[in-house]
PDB file of N, CA and C in Angstrom:
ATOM      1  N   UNK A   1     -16.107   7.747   6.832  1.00  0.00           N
ATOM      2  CA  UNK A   1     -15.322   8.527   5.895  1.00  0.00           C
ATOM      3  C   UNK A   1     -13.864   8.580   6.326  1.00  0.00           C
ATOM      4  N   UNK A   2     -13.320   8.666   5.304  1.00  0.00           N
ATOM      5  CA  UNK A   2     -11.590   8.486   5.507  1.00  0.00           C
ATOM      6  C   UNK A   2     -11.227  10.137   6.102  1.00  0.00           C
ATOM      7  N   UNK A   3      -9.849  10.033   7.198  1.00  0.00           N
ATOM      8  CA  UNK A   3      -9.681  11.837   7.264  1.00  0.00           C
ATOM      9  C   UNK A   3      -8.271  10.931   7.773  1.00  0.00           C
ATOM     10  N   UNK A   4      -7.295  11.898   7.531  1.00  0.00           N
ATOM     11  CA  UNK A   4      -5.963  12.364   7.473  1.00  0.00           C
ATOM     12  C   UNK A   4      -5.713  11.972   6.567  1.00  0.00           C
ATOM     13  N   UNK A   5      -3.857  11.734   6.756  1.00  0.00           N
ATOM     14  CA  UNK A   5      -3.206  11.489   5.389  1.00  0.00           C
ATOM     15  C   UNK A   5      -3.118  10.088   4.986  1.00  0.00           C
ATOM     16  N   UNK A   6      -2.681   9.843   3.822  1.00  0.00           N
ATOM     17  CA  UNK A   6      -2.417   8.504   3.593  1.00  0.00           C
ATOM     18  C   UNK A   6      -1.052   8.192   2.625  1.00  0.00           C
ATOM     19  N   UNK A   7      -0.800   7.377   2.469  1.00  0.00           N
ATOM     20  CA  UNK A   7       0.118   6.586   1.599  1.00  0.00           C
ATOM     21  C   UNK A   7      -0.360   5.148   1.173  1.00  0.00           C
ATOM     22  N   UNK A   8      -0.258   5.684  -0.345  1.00  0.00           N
ATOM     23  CA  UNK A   8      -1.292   4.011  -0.911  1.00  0.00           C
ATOM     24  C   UNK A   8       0.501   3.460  -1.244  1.00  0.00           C
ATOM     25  N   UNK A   9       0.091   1.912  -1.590  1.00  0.00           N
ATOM     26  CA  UNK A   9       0.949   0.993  -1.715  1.00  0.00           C
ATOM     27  C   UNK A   9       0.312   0.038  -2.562  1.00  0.00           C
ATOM     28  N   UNK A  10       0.613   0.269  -3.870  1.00  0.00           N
ATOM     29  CA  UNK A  10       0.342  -0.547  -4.925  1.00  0.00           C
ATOM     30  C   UNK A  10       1.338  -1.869  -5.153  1.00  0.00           C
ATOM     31  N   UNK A  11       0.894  -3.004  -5.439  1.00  0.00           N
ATOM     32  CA  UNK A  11       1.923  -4.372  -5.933  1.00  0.00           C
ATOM     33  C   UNK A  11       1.749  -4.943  -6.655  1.00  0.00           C
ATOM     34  N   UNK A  12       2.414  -5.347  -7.506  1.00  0.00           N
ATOM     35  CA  UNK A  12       1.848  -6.232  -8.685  1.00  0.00           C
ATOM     36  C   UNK A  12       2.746  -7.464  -8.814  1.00  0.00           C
ATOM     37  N   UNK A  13       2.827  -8.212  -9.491  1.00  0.00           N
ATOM     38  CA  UNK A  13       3.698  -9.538  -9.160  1.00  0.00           C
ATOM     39  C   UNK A  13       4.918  -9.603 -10.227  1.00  0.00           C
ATOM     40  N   UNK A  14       4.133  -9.265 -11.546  1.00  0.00           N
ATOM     41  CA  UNK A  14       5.362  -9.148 -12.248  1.00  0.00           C
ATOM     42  C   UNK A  14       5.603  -7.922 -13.211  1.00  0.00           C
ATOM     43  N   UNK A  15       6.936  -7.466 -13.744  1.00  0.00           N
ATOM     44  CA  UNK A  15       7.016  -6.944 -14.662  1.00  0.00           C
ATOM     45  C   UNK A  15       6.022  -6.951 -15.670  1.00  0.00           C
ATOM     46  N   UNK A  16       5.577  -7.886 -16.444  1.00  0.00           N
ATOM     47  CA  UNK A  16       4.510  -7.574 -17.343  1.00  0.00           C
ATOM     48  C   UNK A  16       2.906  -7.043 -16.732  1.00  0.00           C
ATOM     49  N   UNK A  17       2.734  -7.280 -15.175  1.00  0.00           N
ATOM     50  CA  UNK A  17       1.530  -6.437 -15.263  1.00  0.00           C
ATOM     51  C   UNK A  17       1.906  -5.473 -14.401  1.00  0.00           C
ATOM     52  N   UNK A  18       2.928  -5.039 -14.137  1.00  0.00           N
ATOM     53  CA  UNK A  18       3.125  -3.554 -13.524  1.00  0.00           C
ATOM     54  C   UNK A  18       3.511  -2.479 -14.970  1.00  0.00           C
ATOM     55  N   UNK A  19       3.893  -3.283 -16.263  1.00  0.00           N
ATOM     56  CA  UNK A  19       3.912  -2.456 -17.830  1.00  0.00           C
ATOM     57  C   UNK A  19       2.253  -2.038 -18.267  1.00  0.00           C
ATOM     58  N   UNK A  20       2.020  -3.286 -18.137  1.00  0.00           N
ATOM     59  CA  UNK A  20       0.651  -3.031 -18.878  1.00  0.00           C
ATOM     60  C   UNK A  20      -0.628  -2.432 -17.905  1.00  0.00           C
ATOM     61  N   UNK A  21      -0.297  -2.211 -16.855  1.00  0.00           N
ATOM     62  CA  UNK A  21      -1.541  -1.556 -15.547  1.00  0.00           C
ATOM     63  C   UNK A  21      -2.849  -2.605 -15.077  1.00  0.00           C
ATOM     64  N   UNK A  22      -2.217  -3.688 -15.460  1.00  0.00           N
ATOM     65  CA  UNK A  22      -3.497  -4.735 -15.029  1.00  0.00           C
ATOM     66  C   UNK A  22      -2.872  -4.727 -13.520  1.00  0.00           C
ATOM     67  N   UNK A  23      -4.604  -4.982 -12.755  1.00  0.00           N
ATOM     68  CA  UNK A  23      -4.309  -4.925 -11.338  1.00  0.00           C
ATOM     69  C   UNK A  23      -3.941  -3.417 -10.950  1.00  0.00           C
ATOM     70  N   UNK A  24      -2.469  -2.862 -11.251  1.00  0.00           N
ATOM     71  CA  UNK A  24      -2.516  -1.347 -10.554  1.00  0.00           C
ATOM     72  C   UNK A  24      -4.101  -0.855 -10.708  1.00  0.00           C
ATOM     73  N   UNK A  25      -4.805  -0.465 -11.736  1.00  0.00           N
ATOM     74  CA  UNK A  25      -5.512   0.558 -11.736  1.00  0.00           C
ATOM     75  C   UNK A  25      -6.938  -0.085 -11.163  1.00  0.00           C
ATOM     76  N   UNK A  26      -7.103  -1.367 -10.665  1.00  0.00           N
ATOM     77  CA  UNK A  26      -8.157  -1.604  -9.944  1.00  0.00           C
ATOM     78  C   UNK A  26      -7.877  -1.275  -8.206  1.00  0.00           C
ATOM     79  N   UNK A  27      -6.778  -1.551  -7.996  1.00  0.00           N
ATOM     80  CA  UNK A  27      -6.242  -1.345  -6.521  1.00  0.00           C
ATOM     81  C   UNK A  27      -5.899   0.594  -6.713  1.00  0.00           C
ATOM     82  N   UNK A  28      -6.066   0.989  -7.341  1.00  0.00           N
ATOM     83  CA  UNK A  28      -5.935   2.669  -7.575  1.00  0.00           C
ATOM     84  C   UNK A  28      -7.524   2.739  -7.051  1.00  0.00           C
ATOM     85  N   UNK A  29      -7.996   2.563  -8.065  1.00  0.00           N
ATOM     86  CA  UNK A  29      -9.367   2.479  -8.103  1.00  0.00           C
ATOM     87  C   UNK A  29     -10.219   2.490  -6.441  1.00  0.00           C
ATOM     88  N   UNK A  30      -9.750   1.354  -5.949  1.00  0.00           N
ATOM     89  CA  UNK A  30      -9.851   0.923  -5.153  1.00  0.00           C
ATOM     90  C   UNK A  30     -10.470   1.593  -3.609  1.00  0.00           C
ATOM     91  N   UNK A  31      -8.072   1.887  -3.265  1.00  0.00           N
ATOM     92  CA  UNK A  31      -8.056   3.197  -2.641  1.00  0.00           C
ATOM     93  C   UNK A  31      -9.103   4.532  -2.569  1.00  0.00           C
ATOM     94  N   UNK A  32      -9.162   4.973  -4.253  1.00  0.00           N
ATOM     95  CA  UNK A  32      -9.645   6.036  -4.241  1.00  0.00           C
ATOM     96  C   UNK A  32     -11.214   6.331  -3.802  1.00  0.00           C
ATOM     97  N   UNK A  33     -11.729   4.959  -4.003  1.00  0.00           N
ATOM     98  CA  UNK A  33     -12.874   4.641  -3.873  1.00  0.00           C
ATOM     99  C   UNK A  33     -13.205   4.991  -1.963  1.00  0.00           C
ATOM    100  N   UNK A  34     -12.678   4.471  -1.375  1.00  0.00           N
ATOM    101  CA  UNK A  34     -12.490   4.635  -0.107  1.00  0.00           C
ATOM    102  C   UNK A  34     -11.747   5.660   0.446  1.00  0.00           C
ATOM    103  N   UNK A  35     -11.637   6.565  -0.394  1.00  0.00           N
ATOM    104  CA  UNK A  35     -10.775   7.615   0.347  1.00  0.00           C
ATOM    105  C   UNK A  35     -12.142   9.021  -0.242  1.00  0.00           C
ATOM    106  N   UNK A  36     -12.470   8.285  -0.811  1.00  0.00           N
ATOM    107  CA  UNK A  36     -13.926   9.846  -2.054  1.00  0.00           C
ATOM    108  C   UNK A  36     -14.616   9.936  -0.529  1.00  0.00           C
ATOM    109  N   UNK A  37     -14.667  11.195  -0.496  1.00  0.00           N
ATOM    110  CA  UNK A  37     -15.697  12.155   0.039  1.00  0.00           C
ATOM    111  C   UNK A  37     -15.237  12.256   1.819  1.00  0.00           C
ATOM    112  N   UNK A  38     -14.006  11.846   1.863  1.00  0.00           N
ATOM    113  CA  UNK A  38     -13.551  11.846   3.051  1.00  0.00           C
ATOM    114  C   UNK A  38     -12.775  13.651   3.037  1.00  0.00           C
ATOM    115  N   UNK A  39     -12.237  13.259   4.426  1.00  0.00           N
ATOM    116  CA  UNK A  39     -11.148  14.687   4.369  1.00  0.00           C
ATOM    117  C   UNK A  39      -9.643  14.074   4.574  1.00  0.00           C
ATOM    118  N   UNK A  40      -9.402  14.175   3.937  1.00  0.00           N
ATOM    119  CA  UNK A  40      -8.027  13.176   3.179  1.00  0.00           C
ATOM    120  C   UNK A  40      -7.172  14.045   2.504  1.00  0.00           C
ATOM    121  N   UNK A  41      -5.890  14.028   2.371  1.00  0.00           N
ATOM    122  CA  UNK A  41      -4.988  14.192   1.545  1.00  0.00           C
ATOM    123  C   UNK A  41      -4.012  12.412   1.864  1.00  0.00           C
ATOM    124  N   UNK A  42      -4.301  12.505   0.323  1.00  0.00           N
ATOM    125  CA  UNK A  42      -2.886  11.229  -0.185  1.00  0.00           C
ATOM    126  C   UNK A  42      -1.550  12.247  -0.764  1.00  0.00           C
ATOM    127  N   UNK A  43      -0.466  11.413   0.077  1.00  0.00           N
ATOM    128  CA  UNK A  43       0.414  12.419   0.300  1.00  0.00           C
ATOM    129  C   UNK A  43       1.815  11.457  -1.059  1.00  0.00           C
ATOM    130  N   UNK A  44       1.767  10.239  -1.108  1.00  0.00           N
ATOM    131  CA  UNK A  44       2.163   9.354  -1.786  1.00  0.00           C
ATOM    132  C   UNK A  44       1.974   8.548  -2.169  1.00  0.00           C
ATOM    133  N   UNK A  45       2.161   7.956  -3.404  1.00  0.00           N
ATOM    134  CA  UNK A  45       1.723   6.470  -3.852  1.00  0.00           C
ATOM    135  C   UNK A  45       2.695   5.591  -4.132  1.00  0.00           C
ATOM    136  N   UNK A  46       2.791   4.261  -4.595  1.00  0.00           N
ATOM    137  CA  UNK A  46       4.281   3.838  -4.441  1.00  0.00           C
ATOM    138  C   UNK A  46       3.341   2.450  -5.304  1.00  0.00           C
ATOM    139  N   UNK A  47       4.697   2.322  -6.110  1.00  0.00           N
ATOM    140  CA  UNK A  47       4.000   0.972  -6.922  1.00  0.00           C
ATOM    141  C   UNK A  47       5.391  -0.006  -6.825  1.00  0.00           C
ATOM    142  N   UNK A  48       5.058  -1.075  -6.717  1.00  0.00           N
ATOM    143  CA  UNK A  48       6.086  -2.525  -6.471  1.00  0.00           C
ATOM    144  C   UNK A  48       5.671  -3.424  -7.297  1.00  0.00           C
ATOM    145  N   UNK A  49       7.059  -3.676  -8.450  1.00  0.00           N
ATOM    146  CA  UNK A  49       6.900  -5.016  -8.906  1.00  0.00           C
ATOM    147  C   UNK A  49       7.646  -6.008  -8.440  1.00  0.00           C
ATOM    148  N   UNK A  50       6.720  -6.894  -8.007  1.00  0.00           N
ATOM    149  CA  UNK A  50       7.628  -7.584  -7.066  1.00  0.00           C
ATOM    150  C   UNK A  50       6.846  -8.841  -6.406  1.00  0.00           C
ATOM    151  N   UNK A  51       6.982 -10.003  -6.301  1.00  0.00           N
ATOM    152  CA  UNK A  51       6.450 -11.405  -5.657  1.00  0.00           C
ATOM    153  C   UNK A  51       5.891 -10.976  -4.605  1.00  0.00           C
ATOM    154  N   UNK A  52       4.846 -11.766  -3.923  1.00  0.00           N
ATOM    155  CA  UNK A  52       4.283 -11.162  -2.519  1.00  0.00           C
ATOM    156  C   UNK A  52       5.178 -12.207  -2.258  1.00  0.00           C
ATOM    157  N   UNK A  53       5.676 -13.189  -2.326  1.00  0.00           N
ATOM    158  CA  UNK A  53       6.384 -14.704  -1.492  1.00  0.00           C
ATOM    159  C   UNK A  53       7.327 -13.999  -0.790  1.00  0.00           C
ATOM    160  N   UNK A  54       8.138 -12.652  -1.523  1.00  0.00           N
ATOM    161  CA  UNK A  54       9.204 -12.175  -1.413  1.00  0.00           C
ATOM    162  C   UNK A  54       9.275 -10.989  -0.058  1.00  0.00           C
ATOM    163  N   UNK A  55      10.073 -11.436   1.195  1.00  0.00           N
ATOM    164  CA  UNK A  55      10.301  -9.977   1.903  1.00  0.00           C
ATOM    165  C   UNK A  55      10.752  -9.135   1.887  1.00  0.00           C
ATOM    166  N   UNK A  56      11.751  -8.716   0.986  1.00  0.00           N
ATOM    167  CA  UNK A  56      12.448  -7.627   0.734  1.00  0.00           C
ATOM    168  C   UNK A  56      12.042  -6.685  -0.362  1.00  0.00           C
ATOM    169  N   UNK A  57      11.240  -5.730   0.182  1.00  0.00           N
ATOM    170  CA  UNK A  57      10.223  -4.614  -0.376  1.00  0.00           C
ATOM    171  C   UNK A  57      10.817  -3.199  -0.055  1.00  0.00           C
ATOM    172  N   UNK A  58      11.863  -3.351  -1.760  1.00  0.00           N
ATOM    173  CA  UNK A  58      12.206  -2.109  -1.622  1.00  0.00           C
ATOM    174  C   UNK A  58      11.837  -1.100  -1.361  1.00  0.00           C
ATOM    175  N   UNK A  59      10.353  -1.232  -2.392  1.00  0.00           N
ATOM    176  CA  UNK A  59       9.290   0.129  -2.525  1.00  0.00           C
ATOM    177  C   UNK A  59       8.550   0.223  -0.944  1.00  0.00           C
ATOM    178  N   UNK A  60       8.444  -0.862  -0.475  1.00  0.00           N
ATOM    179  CA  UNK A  60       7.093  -1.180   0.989  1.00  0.00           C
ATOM    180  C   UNK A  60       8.155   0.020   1.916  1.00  0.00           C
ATOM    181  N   UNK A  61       9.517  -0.798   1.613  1.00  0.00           N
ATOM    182  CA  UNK A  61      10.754  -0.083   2.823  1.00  0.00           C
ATOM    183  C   UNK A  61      11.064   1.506   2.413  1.00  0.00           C
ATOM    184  N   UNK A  62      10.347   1.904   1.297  1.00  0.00           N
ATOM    185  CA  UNK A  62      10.214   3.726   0.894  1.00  0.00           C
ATOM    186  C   UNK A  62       9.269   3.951   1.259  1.00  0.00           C
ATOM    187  N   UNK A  63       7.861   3.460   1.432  1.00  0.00           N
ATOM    188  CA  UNK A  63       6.809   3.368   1.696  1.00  0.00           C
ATOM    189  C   UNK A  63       6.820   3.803   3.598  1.00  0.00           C
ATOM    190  N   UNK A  64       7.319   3.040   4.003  1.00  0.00           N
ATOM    191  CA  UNK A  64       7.020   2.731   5.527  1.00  0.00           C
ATOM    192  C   UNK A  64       7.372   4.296   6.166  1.00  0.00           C
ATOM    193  N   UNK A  65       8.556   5.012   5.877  1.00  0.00           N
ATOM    194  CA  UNK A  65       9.318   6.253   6.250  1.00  0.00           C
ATOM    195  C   UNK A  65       8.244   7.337   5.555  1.00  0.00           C
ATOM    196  N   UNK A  66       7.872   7.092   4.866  1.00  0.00           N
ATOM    197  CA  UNK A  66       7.310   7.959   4.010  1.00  0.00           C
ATOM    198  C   UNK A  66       5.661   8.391   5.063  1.00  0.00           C
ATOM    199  N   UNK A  67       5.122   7.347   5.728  1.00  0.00           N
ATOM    200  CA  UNK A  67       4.105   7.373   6.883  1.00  0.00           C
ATOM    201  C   UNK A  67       4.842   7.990   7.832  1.00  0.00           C
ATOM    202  N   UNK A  68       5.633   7.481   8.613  1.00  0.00           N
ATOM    203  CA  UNK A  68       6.133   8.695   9.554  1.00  0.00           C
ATOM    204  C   UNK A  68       6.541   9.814   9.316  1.00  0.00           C
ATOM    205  N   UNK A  69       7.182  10.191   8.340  1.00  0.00           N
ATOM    206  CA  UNK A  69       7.286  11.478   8.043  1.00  0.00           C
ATOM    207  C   UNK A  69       6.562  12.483   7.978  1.00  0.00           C
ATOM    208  N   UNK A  70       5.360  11.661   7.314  1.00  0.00           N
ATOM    209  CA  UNK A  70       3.658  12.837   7.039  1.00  0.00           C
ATOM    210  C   UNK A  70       3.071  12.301   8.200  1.00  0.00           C
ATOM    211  N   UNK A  71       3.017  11.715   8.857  1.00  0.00           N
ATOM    212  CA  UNK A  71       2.022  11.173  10.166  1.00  0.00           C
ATOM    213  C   UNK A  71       0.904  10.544   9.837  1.00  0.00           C
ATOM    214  N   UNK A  72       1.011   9.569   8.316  1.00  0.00           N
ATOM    215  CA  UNK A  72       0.219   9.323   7.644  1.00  0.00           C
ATOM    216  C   UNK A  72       0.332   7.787   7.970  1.00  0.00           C
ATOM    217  N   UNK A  73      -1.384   7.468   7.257  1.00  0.00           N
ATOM    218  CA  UNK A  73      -1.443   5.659   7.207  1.00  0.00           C
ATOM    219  C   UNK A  73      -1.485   4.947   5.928  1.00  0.00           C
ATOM    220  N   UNK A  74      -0.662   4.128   6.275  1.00  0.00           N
ATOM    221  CA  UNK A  74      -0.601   3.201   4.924  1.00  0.00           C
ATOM    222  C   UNK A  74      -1.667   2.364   3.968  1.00  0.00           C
ATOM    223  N   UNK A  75      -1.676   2.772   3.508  1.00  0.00           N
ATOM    224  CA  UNK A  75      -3.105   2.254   2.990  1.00  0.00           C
ATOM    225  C   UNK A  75      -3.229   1.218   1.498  1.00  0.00           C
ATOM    226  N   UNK A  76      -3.971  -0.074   1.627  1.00  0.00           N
ATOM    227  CA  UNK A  76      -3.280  -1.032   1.036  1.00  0.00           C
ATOM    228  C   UNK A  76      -5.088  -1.310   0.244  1.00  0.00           C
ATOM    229  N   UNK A  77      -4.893  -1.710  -1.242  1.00  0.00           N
ATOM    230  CA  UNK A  77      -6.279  -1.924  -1.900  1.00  0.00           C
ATOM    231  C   UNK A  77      -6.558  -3.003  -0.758  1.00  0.00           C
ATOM    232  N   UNK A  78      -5.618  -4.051  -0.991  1.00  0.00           N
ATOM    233  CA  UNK A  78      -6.235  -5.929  -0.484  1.00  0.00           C
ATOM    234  C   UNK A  78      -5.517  -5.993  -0.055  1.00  0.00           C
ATOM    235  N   UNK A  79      -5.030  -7.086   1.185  1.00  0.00           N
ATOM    236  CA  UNK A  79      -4.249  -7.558   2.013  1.00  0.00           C
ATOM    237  C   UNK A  79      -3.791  -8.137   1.174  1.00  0.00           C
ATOM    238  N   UNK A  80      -3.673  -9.166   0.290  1.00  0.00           N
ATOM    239  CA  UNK A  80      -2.710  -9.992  -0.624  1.00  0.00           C
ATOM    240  C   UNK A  80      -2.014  -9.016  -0.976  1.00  0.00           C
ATOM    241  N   UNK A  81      -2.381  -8.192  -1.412  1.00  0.00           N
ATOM    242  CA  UNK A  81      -1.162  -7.329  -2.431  1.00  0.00           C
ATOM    243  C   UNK A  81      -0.427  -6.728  -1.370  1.00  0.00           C
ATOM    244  N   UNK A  82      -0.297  -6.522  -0.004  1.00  0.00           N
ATOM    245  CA  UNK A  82       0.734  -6.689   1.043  1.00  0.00           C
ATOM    246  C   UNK A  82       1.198  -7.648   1.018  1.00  0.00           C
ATOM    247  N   UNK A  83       0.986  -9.083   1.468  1.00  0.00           N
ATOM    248  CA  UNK A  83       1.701 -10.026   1.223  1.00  0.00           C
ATOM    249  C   UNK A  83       0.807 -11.483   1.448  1.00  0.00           C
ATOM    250  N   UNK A  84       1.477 -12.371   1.173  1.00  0.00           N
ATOM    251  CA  UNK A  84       1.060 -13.362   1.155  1.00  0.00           C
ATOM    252  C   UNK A  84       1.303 -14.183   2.466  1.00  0.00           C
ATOM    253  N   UNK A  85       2.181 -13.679   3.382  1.00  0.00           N
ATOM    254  CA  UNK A  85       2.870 -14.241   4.426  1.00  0.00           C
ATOM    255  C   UNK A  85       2.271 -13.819   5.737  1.00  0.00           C
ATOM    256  N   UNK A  86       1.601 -14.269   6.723  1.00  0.00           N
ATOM    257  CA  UNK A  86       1.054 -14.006   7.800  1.00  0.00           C
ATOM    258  C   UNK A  86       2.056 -13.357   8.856  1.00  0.00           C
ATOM    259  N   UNK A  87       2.945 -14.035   9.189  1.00  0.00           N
ATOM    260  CA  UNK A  87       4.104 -13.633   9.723  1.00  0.00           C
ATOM    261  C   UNK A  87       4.687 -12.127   9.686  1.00  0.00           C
ATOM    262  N   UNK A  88       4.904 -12.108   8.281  1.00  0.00           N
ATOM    263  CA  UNK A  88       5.340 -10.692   7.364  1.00  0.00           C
ATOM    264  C   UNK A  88       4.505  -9.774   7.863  1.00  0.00           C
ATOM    265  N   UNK A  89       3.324  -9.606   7.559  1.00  0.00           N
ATOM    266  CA  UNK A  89       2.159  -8.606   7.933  1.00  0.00           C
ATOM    267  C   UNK A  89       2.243  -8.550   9.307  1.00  0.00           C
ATOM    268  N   UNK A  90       2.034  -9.468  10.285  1.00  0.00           N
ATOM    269  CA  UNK A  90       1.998  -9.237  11.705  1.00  0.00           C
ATOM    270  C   UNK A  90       3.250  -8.614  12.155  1.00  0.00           C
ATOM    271  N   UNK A  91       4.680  -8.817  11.661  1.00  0.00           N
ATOM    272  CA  UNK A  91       5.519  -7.918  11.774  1.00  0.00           C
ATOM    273  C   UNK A  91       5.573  -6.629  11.468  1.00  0.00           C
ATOM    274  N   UNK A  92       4.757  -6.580  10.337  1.00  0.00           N
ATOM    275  CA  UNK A  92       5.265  -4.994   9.761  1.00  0.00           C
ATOM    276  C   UNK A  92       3.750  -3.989  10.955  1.00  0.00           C
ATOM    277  N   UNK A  93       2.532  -5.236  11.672  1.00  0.00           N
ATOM    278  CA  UNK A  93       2.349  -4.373  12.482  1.00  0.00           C
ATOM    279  C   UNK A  93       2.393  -3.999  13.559  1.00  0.00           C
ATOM    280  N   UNK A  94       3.077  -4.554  14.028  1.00  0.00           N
ATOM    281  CA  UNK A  94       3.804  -4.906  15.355  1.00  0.00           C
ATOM    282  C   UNK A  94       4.941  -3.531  15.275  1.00  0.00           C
ATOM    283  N   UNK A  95       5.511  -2.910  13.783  1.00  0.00           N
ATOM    284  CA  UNK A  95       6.506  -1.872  13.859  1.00  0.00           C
ATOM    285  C   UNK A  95       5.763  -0.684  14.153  1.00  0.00           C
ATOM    286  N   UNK A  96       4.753  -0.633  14.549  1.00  0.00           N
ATOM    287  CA  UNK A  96       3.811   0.608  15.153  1.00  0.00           C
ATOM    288  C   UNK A  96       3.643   1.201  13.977  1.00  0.00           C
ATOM    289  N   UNK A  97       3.550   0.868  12.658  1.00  0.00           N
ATOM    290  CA  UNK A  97       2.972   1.633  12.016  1.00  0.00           C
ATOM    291  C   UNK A  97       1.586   1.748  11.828  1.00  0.00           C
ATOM    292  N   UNK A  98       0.968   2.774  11.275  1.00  0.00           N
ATOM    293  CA  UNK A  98      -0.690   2.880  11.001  1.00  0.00           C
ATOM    294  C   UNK A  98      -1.072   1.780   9.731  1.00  0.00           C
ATOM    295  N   UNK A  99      -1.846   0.842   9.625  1.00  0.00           N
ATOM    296  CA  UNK A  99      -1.514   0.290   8.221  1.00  0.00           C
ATOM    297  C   UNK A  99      -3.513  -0.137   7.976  1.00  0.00           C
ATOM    298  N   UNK A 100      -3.931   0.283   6.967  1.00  0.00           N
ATOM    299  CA  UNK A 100      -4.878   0.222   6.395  1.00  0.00           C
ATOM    300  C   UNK A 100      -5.300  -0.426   5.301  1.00  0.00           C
ATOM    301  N   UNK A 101      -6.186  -1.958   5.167  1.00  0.00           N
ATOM    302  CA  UNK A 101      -6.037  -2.305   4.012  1.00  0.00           C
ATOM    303  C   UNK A 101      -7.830  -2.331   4.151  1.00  0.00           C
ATOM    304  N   UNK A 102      -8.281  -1.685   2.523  1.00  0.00           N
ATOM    305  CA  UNK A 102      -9.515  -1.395   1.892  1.00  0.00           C
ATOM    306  C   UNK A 102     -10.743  -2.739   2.190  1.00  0.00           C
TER     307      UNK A 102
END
C-alpha cells in the first residue's frame, strides 16, 4: 500500500490529446489506482504537453520543487510518459529525488 505524499506527473505528447483527455485520464486512472486504499495524500498533479524526445520540462521542472517542498514522491503512471531517453531519467535520479513510476 502506498503511504506519504505524492506528486503525480501527467504527459501527453501533443496539444490535441492533452485537449481531448486521451491518455491523461488512463495515467490518472492509473496513479489513482495505486495510490486506493493506501495512507496517502496527493498533494499535486501537473499535466505536460509536451514530446518525451524533448528535455526541457517546464511542467517536470514545477513538478520536481514541488516534491521537496511537501517531502513528497513523484509519481509517474509509465516510465514512457517520463521520457523516452535513458540518460534523462537516470539523471533526474541521480538529483536525489524520490521518483515513482506505477
Amino acid at each position: 500500500m502506498a503511504q506519504g505524499k505524492f506528486v503525480a506527473y501527467y504527459r501527453v505528447s501533443t496539444a490535441k490529446q492533452g485537449r481531448s483527455g486521451l491518455g491523461l485520464e488512463a495515467q490518472q486512472e492509473a496513479v489513482r489506482s495505486y495510490l486506493n486504499g493506501g495512507s496517502w495524500q496527493l498533494v499535486a498533479e501537473v499535466v505536460e504537453v509536451e514530446s518525451g524526445k524533448r528535455n526541457d520540462r517546464p511542467k517536470l521542472a514545477e513538478a520536481l520543487p514541488l516534491c521537496r517542498l511537501h517531502g513528497a514522491t513523484l509519481i509517474i503512471a509509465k516510465l514512457d510518459r517520463l521520457a523516452r531517453n535513458v540518460a534523462f531519467i537516470s539523471n533526474l535520479m541521480k538529483s536525489g529525488g524520490r521518483v515513482h513510476c506505477r
